[in-house]
PDB file of N, CA and C in Angstrom:
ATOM      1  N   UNK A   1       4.679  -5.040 -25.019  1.00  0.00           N
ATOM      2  CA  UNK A   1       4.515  -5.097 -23.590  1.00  0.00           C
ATOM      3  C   UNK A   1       5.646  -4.358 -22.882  1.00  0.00           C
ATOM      4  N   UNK A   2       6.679  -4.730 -23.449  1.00  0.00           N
ATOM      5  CA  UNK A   2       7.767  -3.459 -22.953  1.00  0.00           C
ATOM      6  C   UNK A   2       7.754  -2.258 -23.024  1.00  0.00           C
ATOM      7  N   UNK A   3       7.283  -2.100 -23.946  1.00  0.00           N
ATOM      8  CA  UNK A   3       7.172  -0.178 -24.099  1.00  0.00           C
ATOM      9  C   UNK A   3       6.162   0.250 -22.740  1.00  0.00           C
ATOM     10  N   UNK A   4       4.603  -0.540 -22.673  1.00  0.00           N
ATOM     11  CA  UNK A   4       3.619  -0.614 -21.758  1.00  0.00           C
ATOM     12  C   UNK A   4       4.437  -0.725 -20.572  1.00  0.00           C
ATOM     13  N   UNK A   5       5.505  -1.163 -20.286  1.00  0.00           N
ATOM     14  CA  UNK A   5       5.886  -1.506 -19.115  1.00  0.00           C
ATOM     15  C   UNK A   5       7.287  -0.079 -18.330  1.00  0.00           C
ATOM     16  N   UNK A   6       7.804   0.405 -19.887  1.00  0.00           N
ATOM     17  CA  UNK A   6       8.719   1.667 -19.394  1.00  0.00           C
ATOM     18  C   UNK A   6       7.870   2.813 -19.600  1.00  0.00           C
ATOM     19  N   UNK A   7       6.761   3.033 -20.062  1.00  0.00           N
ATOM     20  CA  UNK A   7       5.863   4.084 -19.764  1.00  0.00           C
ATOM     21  C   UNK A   7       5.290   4.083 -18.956  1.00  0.00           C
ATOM     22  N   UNK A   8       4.715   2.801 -17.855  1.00  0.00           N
ATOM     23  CA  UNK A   8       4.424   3.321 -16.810  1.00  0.00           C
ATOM     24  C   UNK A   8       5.515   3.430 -15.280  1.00  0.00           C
ATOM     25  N   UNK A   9       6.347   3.005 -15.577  1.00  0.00           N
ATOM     26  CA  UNK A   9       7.695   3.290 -14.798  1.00  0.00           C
ATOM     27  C   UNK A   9       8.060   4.510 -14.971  1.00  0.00           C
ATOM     28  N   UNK A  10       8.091   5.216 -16.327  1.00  0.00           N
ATOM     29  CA  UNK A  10       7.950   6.414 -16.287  1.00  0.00           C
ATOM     30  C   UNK A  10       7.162   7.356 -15.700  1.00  0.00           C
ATOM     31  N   UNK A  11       5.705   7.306 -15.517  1.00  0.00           N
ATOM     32  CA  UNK A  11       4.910   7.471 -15.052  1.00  0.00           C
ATOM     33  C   UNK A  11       4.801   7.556 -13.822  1.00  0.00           C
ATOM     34  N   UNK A  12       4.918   6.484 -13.592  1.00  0.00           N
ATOM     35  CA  UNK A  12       5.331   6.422 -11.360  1.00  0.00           C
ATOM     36  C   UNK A  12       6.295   7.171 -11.516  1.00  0.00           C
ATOM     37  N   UNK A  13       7.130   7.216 -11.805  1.00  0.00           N
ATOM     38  CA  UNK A  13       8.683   7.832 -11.573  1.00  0.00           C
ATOM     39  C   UNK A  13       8.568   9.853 -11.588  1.00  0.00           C
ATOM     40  N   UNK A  14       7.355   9.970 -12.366  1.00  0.00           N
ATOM     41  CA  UNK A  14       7.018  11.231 -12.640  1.00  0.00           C
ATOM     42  C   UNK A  14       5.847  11.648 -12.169  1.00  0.00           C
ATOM     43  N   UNK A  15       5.042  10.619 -11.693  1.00  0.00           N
ATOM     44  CA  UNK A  15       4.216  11.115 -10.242  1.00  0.00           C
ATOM     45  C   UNK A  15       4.864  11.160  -8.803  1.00  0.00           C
ATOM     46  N   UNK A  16       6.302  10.424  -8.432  1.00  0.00           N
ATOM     47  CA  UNK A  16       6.350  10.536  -7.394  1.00  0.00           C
ATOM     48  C   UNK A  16       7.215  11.771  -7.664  1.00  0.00           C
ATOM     49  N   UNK A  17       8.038  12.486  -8.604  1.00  0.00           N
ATOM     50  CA  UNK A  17       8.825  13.482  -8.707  1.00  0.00           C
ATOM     51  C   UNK A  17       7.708  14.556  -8.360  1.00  0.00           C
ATOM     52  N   UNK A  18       6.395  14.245  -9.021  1.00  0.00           N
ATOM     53  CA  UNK A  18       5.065  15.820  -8.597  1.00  0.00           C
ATOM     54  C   UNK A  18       5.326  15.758  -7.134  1.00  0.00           C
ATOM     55  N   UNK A  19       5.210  14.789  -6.274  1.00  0.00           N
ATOM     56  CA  UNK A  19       4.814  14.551  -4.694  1.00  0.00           C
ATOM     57  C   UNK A  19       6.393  15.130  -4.624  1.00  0.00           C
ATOM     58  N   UNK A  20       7.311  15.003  -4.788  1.00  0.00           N
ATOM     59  CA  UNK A  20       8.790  15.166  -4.462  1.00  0.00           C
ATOM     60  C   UNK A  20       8.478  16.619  -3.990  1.00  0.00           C
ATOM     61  N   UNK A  21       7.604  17.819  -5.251  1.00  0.00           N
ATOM     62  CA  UNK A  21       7.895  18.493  -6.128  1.00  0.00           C
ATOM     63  C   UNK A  21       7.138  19.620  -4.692  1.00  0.00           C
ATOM     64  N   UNK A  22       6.244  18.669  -3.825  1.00  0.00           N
ATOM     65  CA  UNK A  22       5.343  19.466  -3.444  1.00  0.00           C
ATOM     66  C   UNK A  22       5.926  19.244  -1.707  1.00  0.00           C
ATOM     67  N   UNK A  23       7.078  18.420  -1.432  1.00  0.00           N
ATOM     68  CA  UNK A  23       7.349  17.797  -0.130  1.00  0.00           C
ATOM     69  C   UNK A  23       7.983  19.253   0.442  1.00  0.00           C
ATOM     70  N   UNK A  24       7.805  19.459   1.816  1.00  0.00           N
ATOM     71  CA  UNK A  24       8.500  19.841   2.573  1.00  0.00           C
ATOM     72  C   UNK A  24       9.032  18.946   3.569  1.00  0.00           C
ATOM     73  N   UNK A  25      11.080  19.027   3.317  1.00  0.00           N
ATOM     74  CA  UNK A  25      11.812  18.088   3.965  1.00  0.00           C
ATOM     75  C   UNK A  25      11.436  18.203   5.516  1.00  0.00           C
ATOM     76  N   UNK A  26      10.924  19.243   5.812  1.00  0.00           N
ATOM     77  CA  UNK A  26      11.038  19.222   7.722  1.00  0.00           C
ATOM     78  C   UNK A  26       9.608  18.661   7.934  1.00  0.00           C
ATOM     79  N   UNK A  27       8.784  18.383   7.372  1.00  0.00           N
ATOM     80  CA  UNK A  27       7.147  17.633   7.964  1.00  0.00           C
ATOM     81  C   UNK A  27       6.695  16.389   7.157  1.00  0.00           C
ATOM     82  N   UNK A  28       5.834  15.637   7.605  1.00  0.00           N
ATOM     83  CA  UNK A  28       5.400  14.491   7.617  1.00  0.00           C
ATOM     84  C   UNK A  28       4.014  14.321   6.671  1.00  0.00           C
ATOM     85  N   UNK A  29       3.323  16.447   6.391  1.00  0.00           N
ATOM     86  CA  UNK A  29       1.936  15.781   6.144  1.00  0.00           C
ATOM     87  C   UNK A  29       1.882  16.597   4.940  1.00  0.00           C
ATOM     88  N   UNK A  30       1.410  15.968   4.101  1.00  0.00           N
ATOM     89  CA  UNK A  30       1.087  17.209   2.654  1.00  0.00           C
ATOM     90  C   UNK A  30      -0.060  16.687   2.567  1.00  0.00           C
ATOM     91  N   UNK A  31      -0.354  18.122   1.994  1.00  0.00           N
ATOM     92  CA  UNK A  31      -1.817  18.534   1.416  1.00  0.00           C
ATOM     93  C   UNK A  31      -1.791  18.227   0.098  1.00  0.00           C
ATOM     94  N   UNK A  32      -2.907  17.886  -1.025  1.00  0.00           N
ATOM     95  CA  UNK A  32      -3.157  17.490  -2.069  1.00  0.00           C
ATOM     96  C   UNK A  32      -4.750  18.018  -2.460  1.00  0.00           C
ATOM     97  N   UNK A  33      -4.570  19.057  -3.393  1.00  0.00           N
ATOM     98  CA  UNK A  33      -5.729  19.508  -3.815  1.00  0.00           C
ATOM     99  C   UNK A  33      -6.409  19.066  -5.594  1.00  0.00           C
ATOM    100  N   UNK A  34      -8.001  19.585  -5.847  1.00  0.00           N
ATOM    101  CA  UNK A  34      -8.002  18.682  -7.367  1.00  0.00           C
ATOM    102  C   UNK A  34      -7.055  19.526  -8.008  1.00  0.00           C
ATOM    103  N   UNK A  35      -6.692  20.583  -7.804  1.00  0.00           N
ATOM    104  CA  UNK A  35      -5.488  20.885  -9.217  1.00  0.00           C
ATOM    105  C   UNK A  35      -4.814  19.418  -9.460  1.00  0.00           C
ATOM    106  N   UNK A  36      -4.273  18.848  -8.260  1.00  0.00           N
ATOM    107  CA  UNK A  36      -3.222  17.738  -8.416  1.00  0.00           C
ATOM    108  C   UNK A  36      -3.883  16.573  -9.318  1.00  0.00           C
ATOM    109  N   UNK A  37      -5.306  16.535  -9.094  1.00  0.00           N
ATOM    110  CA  UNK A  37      -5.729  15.127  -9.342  1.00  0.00           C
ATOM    111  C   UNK A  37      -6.017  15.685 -10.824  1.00  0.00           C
ATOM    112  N   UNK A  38      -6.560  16.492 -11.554  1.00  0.00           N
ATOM    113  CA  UNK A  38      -6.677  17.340 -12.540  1.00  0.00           C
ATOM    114  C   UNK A  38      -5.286  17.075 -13.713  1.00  0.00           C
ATOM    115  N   UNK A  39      -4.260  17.151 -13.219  1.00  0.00           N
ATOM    116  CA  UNK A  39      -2.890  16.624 -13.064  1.00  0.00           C
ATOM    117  C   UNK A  39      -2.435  15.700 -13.440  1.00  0.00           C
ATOM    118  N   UNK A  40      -3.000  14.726 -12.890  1.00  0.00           N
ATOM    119  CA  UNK A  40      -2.795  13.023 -12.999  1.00  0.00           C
ATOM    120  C   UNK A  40      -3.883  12.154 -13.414  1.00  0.00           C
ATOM    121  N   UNK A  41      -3.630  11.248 -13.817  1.00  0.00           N
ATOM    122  CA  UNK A  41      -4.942  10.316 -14.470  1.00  0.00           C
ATOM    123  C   UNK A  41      -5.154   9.112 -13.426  1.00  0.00           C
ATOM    124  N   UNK A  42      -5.933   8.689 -12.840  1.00  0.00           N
ATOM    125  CA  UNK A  42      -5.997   7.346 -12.157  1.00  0.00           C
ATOM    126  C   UNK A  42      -5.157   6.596 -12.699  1.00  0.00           C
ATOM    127  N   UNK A  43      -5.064   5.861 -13.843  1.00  0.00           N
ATOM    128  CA  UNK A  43      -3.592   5.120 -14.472  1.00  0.00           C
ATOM    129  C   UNK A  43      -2.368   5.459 -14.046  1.00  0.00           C
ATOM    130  N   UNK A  44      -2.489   6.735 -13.690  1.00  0.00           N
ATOM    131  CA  UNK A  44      -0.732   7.533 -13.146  1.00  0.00           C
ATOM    132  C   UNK A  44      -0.500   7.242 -11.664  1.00  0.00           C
ATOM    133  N   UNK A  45      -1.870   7.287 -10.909  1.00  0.00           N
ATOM    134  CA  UNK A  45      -1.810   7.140  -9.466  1.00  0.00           C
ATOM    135  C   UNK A  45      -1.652   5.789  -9.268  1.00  0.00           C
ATOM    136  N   UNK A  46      -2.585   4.822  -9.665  1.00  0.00           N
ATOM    137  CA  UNK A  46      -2.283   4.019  -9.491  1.00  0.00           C
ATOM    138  C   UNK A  46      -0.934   3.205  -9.468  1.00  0.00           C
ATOM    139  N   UNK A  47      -0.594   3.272 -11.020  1.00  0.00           N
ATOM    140  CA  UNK A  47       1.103   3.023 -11.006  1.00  0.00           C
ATOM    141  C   UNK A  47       2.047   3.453 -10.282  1.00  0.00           C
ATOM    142  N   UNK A  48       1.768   4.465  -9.668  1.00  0.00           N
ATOM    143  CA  UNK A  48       2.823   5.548  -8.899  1.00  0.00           C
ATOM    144  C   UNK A  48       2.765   4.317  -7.231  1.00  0.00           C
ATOM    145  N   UNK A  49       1.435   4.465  -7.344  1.00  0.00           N
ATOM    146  CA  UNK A  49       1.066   3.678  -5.820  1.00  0.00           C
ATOM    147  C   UNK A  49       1.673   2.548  -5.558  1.00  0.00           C
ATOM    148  N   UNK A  50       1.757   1.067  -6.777  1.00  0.00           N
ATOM    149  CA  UNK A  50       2.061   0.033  -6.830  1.00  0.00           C
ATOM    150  C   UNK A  50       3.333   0.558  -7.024  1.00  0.00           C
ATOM    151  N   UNK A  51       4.073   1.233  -7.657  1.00  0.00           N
ATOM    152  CA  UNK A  51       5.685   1.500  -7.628  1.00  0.00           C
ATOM    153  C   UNK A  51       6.204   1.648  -6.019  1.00  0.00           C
ATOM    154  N   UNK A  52       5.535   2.372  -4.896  1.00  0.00           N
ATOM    155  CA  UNK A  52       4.844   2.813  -4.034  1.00  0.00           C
ATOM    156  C   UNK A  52       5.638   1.276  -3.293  1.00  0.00           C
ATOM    157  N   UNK A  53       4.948   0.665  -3.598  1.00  0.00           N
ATOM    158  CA  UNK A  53       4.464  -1.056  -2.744  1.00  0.00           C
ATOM    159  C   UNK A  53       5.753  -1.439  -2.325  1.00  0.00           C
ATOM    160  N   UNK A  54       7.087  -1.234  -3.925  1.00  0.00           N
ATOM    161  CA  UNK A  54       8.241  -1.727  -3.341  1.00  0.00           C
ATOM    162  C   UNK A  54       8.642  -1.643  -1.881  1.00  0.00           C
ATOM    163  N   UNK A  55       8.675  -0.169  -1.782  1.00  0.00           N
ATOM    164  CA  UNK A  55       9.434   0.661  -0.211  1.00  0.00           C
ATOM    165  C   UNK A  55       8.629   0.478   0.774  1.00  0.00           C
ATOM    166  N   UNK A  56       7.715   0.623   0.879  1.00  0.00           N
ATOM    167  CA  UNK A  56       6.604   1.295   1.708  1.00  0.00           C
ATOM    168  C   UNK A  56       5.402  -0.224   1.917  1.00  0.00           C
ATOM    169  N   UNK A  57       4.814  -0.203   3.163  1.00  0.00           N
ATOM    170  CA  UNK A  57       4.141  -0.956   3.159  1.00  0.00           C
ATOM    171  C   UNK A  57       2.541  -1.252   2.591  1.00  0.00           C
ATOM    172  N   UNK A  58       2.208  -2.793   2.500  1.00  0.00           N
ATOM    173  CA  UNK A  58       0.506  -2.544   1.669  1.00  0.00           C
ATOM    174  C   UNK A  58      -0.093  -1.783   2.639  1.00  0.00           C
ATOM    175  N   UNK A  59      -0.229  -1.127   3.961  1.00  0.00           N
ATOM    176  CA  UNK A  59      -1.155  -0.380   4.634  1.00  0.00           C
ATOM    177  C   UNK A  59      -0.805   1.103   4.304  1.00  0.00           C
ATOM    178  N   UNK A  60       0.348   1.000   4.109  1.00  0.00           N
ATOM    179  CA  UNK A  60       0.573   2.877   3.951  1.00  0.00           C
ATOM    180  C   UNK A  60      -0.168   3.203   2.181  1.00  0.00           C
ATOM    181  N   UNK A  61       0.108   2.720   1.346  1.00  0.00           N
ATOM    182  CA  UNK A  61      -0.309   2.038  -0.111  1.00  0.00           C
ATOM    183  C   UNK A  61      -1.991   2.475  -0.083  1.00  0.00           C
ATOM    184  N   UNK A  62      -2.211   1.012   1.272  1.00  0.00           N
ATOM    185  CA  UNK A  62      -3.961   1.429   0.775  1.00  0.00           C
ATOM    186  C   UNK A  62      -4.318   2.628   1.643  1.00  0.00           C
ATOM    187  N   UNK A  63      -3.963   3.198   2.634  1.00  0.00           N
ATOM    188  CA  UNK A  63      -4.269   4.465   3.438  1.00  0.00           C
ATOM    189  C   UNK A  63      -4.037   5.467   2.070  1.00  0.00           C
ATOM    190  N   UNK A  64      -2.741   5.908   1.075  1.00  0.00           N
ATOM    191  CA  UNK A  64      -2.401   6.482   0.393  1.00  0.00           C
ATOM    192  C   UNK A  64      -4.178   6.637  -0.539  1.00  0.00           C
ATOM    193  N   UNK A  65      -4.520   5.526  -1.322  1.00  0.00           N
ATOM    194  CA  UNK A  65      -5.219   5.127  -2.302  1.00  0.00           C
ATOM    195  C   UNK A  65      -6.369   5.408  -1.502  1.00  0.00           C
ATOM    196  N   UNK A  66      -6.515   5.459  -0.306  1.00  0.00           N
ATOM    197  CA  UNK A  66      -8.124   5.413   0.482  1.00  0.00           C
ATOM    198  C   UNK A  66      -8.143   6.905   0.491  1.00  0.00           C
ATOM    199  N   UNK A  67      -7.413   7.904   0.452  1.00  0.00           N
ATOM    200  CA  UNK A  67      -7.072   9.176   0.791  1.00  0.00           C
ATOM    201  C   UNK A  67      -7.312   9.696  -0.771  1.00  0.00           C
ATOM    202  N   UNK A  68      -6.652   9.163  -1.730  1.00  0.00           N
ATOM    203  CA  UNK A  68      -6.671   9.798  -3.316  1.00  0.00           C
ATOM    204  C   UNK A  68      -8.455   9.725  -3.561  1.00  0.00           C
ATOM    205  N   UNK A  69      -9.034   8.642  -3.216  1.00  0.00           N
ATOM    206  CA  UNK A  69     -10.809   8.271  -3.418  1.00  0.00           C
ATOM    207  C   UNK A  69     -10.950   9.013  -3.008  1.00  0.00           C
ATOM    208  N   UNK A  70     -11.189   9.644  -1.540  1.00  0.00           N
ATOM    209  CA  UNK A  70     -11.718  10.461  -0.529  1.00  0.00           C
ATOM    210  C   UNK A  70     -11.288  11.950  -1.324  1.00  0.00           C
ATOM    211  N   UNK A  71     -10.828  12.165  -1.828  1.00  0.00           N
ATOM    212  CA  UNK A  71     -10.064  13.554  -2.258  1.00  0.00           C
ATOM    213  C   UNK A  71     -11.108  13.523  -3.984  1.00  0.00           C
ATOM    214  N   UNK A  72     -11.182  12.367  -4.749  1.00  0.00           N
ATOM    215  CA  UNK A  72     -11.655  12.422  -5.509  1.00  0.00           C
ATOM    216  C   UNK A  72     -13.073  12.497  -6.076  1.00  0.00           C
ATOM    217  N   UNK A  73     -13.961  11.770  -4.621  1.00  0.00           N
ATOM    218  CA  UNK A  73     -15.143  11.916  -4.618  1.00  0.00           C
ATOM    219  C   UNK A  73     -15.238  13.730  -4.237  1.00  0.00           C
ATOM    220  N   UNK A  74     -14.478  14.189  -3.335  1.00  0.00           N
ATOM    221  CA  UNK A  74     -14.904  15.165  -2.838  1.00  0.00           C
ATOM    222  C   UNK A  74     -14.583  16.732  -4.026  1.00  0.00           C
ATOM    223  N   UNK A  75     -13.982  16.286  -5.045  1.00  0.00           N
ATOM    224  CA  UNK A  75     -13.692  17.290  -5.823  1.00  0.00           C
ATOM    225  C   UNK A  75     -14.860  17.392  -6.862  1.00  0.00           C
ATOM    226  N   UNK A  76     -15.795  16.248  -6.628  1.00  0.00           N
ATOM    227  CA  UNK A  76     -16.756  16.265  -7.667  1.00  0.00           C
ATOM    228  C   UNK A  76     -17.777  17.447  -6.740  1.00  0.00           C
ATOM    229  N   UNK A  77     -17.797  17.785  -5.749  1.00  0.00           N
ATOM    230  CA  UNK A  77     -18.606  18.921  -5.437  1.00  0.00           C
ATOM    231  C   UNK A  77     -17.912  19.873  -5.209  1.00  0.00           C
ATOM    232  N   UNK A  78     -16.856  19.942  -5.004  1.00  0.00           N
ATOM    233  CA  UNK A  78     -16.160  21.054  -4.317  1.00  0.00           C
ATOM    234  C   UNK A  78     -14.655  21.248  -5.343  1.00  0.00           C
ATOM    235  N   UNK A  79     -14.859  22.370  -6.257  1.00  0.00           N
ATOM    236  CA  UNK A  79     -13.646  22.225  -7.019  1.00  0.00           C
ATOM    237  C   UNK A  79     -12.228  22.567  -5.995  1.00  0.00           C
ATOM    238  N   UNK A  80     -12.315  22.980  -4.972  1.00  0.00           N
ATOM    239  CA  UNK A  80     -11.831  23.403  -3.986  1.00  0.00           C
ATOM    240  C   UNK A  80     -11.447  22.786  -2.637  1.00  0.00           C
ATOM    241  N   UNK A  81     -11.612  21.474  -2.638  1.00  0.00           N
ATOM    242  CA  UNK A  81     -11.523  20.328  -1.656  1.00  0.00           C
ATOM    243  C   UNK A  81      -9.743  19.933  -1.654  1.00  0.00           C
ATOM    244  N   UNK A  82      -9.455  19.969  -0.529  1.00  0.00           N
ATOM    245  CA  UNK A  82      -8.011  19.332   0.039  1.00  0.00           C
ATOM    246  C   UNK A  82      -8.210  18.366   0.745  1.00  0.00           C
ATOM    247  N   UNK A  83      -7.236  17.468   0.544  1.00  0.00           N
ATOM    248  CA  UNK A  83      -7.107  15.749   1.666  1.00  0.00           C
ATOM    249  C   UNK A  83      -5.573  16.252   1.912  1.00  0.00           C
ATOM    250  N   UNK A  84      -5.177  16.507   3.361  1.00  0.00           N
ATOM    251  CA  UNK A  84      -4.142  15.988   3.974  1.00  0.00           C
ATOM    252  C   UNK A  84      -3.819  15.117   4.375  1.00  0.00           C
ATOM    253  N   UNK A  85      -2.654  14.220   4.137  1.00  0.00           N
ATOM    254  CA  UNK A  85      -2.141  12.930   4.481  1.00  0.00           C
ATOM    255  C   UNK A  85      -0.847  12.993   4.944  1.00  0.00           C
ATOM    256  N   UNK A  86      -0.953  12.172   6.133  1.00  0.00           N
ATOM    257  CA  UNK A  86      -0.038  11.786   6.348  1.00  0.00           C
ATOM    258  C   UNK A  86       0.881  11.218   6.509  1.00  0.00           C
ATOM    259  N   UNK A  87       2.288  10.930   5.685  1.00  0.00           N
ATOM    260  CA  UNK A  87       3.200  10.359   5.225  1.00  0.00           C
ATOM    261  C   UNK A  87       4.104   9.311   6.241  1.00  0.00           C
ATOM    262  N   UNK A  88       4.373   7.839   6.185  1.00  0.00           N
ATOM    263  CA  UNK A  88       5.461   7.540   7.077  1.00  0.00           C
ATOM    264  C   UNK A  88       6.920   8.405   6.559  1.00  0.00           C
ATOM    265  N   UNK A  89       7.433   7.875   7.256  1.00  0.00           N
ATOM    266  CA  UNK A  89       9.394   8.361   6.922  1.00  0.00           C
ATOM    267  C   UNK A  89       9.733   7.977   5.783  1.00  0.00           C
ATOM    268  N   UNK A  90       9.174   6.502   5.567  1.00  0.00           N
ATOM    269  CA  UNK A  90       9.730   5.790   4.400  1.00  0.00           C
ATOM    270  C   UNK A  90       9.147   5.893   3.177  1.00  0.00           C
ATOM    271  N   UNK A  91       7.896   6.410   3.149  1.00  0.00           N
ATOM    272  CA  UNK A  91       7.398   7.363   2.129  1.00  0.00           C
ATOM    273  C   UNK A  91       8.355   8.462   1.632  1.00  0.00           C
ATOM    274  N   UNK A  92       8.199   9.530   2.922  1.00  0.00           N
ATOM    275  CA  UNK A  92       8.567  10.670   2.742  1.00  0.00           C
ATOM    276  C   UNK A  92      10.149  10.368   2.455  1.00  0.00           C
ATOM    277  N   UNK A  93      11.248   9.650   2.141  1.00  0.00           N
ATOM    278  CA  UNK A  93      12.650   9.127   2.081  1.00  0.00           C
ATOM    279  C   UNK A  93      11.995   8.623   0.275  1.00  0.00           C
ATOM    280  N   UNK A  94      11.147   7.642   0.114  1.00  0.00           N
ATOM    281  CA  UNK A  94      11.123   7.206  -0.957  1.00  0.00           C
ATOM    282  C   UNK A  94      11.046   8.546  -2.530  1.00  0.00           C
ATOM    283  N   UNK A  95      10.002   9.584  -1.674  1.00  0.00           N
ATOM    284  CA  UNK A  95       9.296  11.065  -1.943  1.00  0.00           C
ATOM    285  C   UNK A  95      10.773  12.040  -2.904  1.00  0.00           C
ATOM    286  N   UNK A  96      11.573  11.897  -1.369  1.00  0.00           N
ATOM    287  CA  UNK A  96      12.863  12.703  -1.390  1.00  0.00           C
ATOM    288  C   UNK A  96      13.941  12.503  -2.335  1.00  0.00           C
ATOM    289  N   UNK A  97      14.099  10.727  -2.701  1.00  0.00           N
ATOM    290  CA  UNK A  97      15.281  10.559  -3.353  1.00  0.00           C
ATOM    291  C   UNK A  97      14.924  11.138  -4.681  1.00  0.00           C
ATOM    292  N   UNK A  98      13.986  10.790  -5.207  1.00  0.00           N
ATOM    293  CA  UNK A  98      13.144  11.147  -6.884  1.00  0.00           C
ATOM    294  C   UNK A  98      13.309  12.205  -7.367  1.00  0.00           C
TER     295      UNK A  98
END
């Protein structure tokens, strides 16, 4: 259960470094296309999200997760589909330190 438990800490820790990876420090909103989701496994998002929960509140969390669905249904027609979201501060601070 420990190993299960530092692999997905790893995991969050290395999905929020992708989001780090993609932040611009002067704005609030990033774009996320399926390359990204292509990228990551639902197991990764998810964990990343609930890692997420510490800083950040359950509404920014489920807006986050309501936005990854919306992005995911939409890549099943469109390999070419973007969801922009937009980030609080304390996201984008949580984003930055990683």
């Amino acid at each position: 259960m420990k190993i299960q438990r530092n692999n997905a800490v790893t995991i969050s820790a290395s999905l929020i470094l992708m989001l780090a990876y993609c932040t611009n420090a002067n704005a609030d909103i990033r774009t996320f296309n399926c390359d990204f989701l292509r990228q990551h496994s639902s197991y990764e998002v998810t964990m990343a999200l609930s890692y997420a929960k510490n800083f950040v509140s359950n509404s920014e969390v489920n807006k986050l997760y309501s936005h990854y669905i919306a992005l995911k249904n939409a890549c099943r027609y469109n390999p070419e589909a973007k969801q922009s979201i937009n980030l609080s501060n304390e996201m984008l601070s949580l984003v930055s330190s990683r």
